[in-house]
C-alpha atoms as a PDB file:
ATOM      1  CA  UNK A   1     -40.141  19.850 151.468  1.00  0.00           C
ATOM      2  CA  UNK A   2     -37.927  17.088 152.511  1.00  0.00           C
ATOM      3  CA  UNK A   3     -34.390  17.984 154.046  1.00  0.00           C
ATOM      4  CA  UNK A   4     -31.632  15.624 153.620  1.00  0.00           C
ATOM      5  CA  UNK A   5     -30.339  12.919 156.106  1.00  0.00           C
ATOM      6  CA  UNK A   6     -26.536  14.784 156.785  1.00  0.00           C
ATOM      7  CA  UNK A   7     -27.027  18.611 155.485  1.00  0.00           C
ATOM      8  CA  UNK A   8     -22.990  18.906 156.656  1.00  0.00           C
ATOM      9  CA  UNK A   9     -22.389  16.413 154.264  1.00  0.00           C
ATOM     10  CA  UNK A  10     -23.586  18.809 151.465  1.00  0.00           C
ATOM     11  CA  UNK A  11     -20.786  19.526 148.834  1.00  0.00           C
ATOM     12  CA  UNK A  12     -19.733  23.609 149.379  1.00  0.00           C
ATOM     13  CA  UNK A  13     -17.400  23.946 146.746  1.00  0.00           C
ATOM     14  CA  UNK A  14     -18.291  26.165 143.784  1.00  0.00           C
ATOM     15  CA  UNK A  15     -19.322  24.422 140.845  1.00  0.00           C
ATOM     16  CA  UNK A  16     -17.180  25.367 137.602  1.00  0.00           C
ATOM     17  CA  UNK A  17     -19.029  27.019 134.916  1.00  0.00           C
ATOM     18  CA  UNK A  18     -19.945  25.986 131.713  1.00  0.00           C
ATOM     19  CA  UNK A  19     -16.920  25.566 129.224  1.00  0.00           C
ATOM     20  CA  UNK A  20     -17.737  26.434 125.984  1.00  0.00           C
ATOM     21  CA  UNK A  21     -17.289  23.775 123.534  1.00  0.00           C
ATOM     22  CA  UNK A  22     -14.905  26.280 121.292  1.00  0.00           C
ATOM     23  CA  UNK A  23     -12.140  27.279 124.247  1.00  0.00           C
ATOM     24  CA  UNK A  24      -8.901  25.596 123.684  1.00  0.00           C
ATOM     25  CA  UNK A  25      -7.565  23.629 126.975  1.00  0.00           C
ATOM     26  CA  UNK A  26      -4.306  24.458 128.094  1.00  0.00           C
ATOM     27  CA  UNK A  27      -1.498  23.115 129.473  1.00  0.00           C
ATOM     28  CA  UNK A  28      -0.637  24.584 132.687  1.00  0.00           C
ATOM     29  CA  UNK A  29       3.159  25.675 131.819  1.00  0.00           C
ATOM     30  CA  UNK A  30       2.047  27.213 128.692  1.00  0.00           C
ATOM     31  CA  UNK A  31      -0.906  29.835 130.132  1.00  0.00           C
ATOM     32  CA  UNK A  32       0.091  33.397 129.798  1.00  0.00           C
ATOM     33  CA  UNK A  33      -1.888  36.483 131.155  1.00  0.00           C
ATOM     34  CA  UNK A  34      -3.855  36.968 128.418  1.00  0.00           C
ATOM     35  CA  UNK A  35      -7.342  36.976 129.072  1.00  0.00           C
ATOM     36  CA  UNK A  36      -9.637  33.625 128.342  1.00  0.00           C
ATOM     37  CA  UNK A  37     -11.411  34.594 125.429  1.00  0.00           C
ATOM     38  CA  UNK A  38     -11.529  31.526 122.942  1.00  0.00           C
ATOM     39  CA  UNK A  39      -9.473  32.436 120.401  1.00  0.00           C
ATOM     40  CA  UNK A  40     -12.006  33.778 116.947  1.00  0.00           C
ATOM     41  CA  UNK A  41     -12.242  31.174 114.140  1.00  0.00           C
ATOM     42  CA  UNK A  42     -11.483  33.612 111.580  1.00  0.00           C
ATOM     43  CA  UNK A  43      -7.904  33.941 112.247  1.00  0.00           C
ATOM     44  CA  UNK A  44      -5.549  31.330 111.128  1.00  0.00           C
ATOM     45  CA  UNK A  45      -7.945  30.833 108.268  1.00  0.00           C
ATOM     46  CA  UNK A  46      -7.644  34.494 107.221  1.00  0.00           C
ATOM     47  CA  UNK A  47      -3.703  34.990 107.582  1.00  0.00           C
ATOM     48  CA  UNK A  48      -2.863  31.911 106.160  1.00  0.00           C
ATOM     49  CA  UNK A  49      -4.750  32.756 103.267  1.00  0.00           C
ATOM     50  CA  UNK A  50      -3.503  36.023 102.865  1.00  0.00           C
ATOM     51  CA  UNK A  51       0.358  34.461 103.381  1.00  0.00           C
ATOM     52  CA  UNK A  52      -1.128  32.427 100.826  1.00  0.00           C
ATOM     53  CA  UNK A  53      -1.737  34.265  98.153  1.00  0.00           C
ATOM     54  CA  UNK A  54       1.038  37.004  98.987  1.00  0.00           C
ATOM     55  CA  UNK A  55       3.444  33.900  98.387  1.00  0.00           C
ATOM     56  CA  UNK A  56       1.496  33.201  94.855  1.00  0.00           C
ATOM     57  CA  UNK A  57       1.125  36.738  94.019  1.00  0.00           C
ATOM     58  CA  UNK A  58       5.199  36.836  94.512  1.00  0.00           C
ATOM     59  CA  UNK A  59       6.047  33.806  91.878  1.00  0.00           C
ATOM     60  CA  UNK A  60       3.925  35.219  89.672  1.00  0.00           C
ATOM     61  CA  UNK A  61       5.290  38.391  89.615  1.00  0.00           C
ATOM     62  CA  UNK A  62       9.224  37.069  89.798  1.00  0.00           C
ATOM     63  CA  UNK A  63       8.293  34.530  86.974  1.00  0.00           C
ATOM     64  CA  UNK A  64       7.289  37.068  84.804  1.00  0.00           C
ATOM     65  CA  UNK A  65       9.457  40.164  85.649  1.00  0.00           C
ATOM     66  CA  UNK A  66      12.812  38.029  86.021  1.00  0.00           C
ATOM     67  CA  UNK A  67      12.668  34.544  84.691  1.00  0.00           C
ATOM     68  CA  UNK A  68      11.236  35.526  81.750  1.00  0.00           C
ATOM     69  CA  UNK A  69      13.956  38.332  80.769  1.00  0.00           C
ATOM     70  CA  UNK A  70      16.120  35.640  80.416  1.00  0.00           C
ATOM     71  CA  UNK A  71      14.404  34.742  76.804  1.00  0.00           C
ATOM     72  CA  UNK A  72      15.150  37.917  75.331  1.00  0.00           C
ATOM     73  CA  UNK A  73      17.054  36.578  72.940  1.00  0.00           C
ATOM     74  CA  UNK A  74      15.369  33.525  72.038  1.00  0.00           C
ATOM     75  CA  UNK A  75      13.504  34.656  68.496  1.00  0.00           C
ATOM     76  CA  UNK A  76      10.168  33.172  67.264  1.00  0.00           C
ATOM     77  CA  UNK A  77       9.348  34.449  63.934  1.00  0.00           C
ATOM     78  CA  UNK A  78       9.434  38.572  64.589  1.00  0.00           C
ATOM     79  CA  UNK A  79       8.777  37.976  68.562  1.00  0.00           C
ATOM     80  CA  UNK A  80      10.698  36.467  71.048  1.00  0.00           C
ATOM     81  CA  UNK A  81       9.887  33.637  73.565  1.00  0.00           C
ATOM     82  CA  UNK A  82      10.238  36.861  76.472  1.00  0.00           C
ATOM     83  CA  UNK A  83       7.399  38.481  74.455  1.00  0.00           C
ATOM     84  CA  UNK A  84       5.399  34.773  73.481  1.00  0.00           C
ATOM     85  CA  UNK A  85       5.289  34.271  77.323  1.00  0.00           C
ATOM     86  CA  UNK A  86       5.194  38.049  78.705  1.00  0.00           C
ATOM     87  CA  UNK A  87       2.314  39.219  77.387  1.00  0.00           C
ATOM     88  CA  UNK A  88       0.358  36.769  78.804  1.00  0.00           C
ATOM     89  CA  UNK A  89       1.558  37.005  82.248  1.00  0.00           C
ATOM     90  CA  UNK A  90      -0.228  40.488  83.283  1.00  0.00           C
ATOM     91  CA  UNK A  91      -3.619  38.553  82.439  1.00  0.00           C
ATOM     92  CA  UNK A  92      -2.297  35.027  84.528  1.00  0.00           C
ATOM     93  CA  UNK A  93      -1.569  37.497  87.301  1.00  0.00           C
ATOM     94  CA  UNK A  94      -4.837  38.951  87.783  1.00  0.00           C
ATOM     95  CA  UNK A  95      -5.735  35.897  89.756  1.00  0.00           C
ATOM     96  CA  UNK A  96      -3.588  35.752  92.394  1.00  0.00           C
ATOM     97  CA  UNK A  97      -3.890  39.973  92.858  1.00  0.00           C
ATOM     98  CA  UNK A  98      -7.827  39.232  93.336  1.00  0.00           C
ATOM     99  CA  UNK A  99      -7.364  37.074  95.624  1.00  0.00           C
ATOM    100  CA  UNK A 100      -5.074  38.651  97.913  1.00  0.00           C
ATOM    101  CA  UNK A 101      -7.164  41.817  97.607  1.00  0.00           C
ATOM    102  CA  UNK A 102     -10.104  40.276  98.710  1.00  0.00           C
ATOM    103  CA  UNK A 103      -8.201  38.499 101.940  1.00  0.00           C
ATOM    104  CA  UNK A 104      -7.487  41.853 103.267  1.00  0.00           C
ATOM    105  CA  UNK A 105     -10.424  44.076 101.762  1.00  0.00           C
ATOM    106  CA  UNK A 106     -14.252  44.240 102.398  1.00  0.00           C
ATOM    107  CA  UNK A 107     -14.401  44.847  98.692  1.00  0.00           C
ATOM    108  CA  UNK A 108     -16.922  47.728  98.207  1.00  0.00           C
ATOM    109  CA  UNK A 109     -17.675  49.778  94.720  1.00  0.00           C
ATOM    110  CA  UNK A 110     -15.020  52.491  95.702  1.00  0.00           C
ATOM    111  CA  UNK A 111     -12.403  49.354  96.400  1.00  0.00           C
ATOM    112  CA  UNK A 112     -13.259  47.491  92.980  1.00  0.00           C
ATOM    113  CA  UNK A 113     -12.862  50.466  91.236  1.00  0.00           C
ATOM    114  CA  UNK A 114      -9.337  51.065  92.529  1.00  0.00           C
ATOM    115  CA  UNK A 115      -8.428  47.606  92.163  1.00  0.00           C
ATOM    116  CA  UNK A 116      -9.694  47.988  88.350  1.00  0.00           C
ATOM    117  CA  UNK A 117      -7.555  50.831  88.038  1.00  0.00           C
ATOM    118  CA  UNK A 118      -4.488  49.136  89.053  1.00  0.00           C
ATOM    119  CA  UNK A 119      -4.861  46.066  86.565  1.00  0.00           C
ATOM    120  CA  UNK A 120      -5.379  48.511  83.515  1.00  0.00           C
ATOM    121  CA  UNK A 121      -2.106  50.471  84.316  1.00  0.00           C
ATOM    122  CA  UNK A 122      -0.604  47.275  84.749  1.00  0.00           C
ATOM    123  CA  UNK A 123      -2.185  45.396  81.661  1.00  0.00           C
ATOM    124  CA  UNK A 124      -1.866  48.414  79.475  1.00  0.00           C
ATOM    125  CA  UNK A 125       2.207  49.384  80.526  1.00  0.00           C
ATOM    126  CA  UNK A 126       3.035  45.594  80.232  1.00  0.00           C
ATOM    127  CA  UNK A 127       1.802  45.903  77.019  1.00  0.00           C
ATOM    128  CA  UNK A 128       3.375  48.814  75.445  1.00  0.00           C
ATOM    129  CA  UNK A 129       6.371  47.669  76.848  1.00  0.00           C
ATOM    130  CA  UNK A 130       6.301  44.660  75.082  1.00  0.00           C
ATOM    131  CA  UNK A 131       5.336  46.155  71.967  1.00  0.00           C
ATOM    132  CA  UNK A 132       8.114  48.555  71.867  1.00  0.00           C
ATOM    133  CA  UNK A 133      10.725  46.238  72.668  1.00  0.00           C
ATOM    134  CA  UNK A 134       9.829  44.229  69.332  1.00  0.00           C
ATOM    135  CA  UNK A 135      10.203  47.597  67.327  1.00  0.00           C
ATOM    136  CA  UNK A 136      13.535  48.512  69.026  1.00  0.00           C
ATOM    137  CA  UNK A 137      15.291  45.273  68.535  1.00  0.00           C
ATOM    138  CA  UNK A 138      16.178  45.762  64.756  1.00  0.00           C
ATOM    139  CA  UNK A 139      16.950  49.846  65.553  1.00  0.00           C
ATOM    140  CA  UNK A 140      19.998  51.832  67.172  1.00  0.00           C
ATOM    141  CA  UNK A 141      20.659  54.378  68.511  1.00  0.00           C
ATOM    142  CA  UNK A 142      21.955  56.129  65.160  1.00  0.00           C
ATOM    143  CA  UNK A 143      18.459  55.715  63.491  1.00  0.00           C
ATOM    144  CA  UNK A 144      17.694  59.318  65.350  1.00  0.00           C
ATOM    145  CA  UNK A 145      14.092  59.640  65.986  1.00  0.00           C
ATOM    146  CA  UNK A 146      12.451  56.250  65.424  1.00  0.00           C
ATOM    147  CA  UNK A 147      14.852  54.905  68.402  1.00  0.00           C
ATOM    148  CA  UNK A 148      14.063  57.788  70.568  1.00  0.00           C
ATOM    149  CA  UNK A 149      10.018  57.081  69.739  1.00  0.00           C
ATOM    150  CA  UNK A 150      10.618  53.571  70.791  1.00  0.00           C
ATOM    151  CA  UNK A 151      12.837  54.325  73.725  1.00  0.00           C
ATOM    152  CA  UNK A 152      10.139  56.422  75.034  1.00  0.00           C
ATOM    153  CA  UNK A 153       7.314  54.365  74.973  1.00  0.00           C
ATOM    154  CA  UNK A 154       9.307  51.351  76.477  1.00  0.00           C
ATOM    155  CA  UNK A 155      11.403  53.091  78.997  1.00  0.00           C
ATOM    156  CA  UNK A 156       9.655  56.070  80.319  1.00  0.00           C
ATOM    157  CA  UNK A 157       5.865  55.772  79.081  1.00  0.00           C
ATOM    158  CA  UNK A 158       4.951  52.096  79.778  1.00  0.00           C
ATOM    159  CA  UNK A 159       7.632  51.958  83.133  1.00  0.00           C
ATOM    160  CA  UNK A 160       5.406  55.300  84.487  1.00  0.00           C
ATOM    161  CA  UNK A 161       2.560  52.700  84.309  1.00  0.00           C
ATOM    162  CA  UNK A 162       3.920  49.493  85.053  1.00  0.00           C
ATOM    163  CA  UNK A 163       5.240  50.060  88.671  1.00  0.00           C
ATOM    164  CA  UNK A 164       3.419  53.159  90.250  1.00  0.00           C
ATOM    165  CA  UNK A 165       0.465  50.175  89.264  1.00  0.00           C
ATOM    166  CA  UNK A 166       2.060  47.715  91.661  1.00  0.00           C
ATOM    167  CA  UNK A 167       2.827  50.481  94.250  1.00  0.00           C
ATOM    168  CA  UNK A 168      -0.624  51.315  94.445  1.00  0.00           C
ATOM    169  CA  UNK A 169      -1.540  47.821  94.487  1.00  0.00           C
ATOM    170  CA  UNK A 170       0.710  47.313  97.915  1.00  0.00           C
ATOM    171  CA  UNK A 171      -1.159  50.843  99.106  1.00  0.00           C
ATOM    172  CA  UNK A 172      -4.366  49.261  98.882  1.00  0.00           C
ATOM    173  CA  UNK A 173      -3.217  46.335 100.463  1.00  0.00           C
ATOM    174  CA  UNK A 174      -1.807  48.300 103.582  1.00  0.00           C
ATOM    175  CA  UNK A 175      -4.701  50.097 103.404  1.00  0.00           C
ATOM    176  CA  UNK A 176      -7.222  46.986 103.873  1.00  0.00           C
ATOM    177  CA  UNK A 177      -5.040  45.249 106.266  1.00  0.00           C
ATOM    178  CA  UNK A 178      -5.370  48.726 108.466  1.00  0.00           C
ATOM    179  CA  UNK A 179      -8.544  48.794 108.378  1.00  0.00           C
ATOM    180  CA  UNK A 180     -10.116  45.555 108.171  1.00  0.00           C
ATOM    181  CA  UNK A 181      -7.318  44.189 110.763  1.00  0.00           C
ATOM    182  CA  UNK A 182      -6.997  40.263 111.175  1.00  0.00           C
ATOM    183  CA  UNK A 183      -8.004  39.831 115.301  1.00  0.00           C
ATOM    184  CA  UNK A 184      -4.828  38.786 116.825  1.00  0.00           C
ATOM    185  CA  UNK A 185      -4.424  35.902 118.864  1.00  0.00           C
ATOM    186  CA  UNK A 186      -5.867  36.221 122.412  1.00  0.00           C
ATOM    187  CA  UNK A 187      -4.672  32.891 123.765  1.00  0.00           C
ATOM    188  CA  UNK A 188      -1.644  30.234 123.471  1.00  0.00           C
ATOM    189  CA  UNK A 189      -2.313  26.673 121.919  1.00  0.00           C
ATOM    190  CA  UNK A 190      -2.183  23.638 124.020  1.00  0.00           C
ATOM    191  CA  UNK A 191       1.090  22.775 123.183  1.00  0.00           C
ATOM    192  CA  UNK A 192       3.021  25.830 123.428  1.00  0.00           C
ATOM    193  CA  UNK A 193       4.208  25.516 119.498  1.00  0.00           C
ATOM    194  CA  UNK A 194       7.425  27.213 118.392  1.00  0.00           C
ATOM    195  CA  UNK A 195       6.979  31.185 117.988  1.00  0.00           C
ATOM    196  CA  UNK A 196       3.225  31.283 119.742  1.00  0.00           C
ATOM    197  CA  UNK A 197       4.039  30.938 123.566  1.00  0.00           C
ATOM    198  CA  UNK A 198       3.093  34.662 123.738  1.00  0.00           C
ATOM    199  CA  UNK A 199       0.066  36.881 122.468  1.00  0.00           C
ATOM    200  CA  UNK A 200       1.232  39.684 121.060  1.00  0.00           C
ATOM    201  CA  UNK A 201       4.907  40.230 119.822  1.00  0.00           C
ATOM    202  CA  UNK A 202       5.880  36.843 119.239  1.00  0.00           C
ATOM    203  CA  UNK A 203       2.455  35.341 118.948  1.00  0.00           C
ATOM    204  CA  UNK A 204       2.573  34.606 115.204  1.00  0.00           C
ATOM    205  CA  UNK A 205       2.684  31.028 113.631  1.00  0.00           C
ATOM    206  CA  UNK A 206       5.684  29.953 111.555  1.00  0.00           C
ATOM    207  CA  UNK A 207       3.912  28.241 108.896  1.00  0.00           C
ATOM    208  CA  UNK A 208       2.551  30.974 107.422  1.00  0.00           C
ATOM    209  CA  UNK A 209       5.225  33.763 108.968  1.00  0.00           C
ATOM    210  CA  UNK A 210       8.102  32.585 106.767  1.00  0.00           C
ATOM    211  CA  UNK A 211       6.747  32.262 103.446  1.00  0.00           C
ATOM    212  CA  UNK A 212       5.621  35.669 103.941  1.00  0.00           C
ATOM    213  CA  UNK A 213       9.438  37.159 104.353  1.00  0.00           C
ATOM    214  CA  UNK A 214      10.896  34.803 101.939  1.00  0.00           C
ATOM    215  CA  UNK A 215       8.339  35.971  99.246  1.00  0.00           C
ATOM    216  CA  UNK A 216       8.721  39.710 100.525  1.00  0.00           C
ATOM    217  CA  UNK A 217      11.987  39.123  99.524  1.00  0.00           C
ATOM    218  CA  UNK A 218      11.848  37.822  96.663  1.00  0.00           C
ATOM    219  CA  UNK A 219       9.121  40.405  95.358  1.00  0.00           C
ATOM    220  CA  UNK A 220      10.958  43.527  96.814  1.00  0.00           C
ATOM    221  CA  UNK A 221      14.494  42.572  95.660  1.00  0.00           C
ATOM    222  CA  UNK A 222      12.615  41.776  91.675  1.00  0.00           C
ATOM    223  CA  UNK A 223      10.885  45.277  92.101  1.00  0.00           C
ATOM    224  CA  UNK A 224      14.505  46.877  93.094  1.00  0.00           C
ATOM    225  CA  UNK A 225      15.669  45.513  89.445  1.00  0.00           C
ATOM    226  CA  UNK A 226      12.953  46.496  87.598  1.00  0.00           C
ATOM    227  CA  UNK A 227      12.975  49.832  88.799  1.00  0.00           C
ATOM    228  CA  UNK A 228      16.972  50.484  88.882  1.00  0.00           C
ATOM    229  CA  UNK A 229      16.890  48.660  85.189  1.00  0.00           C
ATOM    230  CA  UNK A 230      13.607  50.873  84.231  1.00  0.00           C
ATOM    231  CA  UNK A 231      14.952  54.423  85.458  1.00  0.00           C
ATOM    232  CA  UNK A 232      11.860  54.393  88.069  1.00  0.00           C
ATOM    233  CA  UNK A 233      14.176  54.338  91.314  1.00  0.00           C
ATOM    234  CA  UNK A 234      14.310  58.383  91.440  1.00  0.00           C
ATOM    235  CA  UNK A 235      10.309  58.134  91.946  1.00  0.00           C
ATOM    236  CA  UNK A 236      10.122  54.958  93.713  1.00  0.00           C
ATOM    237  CA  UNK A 237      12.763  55.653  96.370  1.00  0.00           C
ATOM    238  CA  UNK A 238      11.016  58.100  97.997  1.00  0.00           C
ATOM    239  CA  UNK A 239       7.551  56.262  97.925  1.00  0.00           C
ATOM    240  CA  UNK A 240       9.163  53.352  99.367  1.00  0.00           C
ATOM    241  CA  UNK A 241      10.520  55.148 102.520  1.00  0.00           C
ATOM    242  CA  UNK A 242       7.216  56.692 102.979  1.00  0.00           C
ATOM    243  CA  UNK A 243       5.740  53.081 103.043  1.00  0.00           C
ATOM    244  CA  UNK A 244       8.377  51.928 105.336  1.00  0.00           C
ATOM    245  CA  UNK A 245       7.894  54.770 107.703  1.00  0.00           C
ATOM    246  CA  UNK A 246       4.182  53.645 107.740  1.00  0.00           C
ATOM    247  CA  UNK A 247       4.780  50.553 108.559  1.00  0.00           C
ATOM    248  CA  UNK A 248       6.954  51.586 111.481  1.00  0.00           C
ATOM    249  CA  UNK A 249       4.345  53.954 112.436  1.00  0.00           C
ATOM    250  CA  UNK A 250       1.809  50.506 113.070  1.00  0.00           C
ATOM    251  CA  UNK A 251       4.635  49.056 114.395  1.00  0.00           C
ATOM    252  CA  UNK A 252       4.624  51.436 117.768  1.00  0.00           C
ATOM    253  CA  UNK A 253       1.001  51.604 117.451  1.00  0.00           C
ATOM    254  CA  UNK A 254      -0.171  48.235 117.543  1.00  0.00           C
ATOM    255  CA  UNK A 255       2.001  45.488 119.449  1.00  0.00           C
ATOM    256  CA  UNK A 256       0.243  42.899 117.579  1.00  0.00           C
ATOM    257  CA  UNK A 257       1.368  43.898 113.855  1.00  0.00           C
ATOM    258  CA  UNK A 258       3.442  41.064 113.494  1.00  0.00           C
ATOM    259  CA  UNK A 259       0.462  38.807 113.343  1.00  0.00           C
ATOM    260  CA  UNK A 260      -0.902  41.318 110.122  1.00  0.00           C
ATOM    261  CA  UNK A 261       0.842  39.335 106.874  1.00  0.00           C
ATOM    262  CA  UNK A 262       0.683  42.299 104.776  1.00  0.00           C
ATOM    263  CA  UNK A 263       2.134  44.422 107.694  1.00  0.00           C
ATOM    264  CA  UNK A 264       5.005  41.973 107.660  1.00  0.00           C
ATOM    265  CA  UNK A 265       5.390  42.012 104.339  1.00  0.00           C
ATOM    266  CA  UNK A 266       5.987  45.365 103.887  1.00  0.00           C
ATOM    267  CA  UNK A 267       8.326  46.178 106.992  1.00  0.00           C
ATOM    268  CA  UNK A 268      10.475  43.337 105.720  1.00  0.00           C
ATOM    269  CA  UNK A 269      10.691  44.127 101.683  1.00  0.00           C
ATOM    270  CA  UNK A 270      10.423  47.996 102.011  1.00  0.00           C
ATOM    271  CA  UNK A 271      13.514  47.783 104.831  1.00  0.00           C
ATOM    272  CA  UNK A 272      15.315  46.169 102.138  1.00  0.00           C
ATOM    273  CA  UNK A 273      14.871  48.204  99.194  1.00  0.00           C
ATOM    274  CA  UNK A 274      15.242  51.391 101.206  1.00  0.00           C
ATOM    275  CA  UNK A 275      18.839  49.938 102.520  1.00  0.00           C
ATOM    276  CA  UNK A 276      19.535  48.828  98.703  1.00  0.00           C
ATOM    277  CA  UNK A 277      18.441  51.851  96.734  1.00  0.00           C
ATOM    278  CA  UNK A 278      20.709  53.854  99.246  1.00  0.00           C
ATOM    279  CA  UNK A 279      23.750  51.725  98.887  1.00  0.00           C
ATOM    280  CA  UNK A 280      23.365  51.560  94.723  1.00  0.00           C
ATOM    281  CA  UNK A 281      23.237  55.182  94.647  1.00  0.00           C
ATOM    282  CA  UNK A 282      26.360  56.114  97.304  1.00  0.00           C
ATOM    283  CA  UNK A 283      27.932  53.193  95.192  1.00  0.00           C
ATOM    284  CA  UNK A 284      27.674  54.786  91.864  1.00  0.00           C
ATOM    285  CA  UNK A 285      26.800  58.760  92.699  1.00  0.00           C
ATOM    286  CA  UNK A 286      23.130  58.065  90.932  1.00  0.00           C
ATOM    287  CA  UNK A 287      20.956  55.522  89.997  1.00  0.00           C
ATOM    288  CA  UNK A 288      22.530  54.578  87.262  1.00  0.00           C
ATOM    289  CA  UNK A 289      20.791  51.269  85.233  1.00  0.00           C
ATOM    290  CA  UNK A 290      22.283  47.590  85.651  1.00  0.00           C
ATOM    291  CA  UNK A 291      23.121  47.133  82.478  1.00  0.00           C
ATOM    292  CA  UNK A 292      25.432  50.003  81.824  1.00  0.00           C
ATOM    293  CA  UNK A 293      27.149  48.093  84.751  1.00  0.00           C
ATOM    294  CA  UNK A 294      27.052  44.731  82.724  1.00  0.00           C
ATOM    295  CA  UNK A 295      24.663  43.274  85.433  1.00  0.00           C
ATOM    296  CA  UNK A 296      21.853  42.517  82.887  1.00  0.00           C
END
């Protein structure tokens, strides 16, 4: 065994270990005490596609629940252009709802059968409503029973189905995101974008943060009108502060909730509706509809 020429010449320093090939390189200003773990694959792809389809799931349901109210009037033949284009849109929604259920849920037998569930209520209310809105245009209130049939089946019967469907819908989805949590983000990027210096708290990206509270704002504020208009607020008030108080709960109980879409969605709409159902009803002593106020 040959020893070499100048043995104090022999480099002492450590060598660094292996970096894997997947750890992000940071700059020095931007490294926070967070531990290095390279930061899982799964995560921007899986809460940007949930944003995603929350965001679709949201037009969909505004198109369809406020735009489309707008053609009441507009007759074709013995329908109108609300009904031409309404009926379809519980079907056209299905997508988007599938889609955003699977993001969050490991879809098992139990969890397709709830999901099921939820689209017949909602197919089968959306329906009925429709339906008796065509009978009730050409009655009034003096034609005694027939109008109290029809007001029945469109304002009581097919509302009881229609939004405890979408309620349960938003359960499921807290539910999923709860359980099958999206890992949050264990390190900074390289360039120390805006909103992700920090893990944690403030470690969620913009690009998918804001379309989520822009379309939990549109969605909660449409659901607000449907259920003032649809005498549903008495029932839905109270399930929407339990939701909120939920939320809150995983709020204090995990400091990386922010970076949960569905989590963010909720705290944001469910804030707002509570704060809006309150100040309707101190407003007018009860939850009185929209369109006794002319509002509709």
């Amino acid at each position: 065994r040959m020893e070499p020429d100048h043995p104090e010449s022999e480099a002492t320093e450590p060598t660094e270990p292996n970096t894997p090939l997947n750890t992000l390189v940071l700059d020095t200003d931007c490294v926070s005490d967070a531990p290095s773990v390279p930061e899982p694959a799964v995560d921007t792809k899986s809460r940007n596609w949930t944003a995603f389809w929350l965001c679709t799931f949201t037009i969909v349901y505004c198109i369809f629940t406020m735009l489309i109210s707008l053609l009441n009037k507009a007759k074709v033949g013995l329908v109108t252009l609300e009904e031409v284009f309404g009926i379809p849109g519980a079907f056209i929604a299905i997508l988007p709802m599938w889609k955003l259920y699977k993001s969050v849920m490991v879809v098992t037998t139990f969890h397709l059968l709830a999901f099921m569930y939820v689209l017949i209520l909602m197919a089968q209310g959306a329906g009925i409503h429709m339906a008796a809105n065509s009978i009730a245009r050409d009655l009034t209130e003096s034609d005694g029973k027939p109008w109290d049939v029809c007001y029945f089946w469109d304002e009581e019967f097919s509302h009881a189905q229609i939004f405890p469907s979408f309620l349960i819908f938003l359960m499921l989805l807290l539910y999923g995101q709860t359980r099958y949590p999206i890992p949050p983000y264990t390190r900074v990027n390289a360039k120390c974008a805006f909103l992700n210096k920090q893990p944690g708290i403030g470690g969620f990206r913009v690009k998918w943060a804001v379309p989520t509270i822009l379309a939990s704002v549109a969605y909660h504020f449409s659901f607000w009108v449907g259920t003032v208009e649809g005498n549903f607020a008495v029932v839905a008030f109270p399930i929407t502060v339990g939701l909120l108080l939920f939320c809150i709960l995983q709020v204090v109980r995990n400091k990386a909730w922010i970076q949960q879409p569905v989590y963010l969605f909720c705290l944001v709409g469910n804030t707002m509706l509570v704060v809006m159902y309150l100040v309707w009803v101190i407003w007018h002593g009860k939850f009185v509809e929209l369109s006794e106020k002319g509002w509709l």
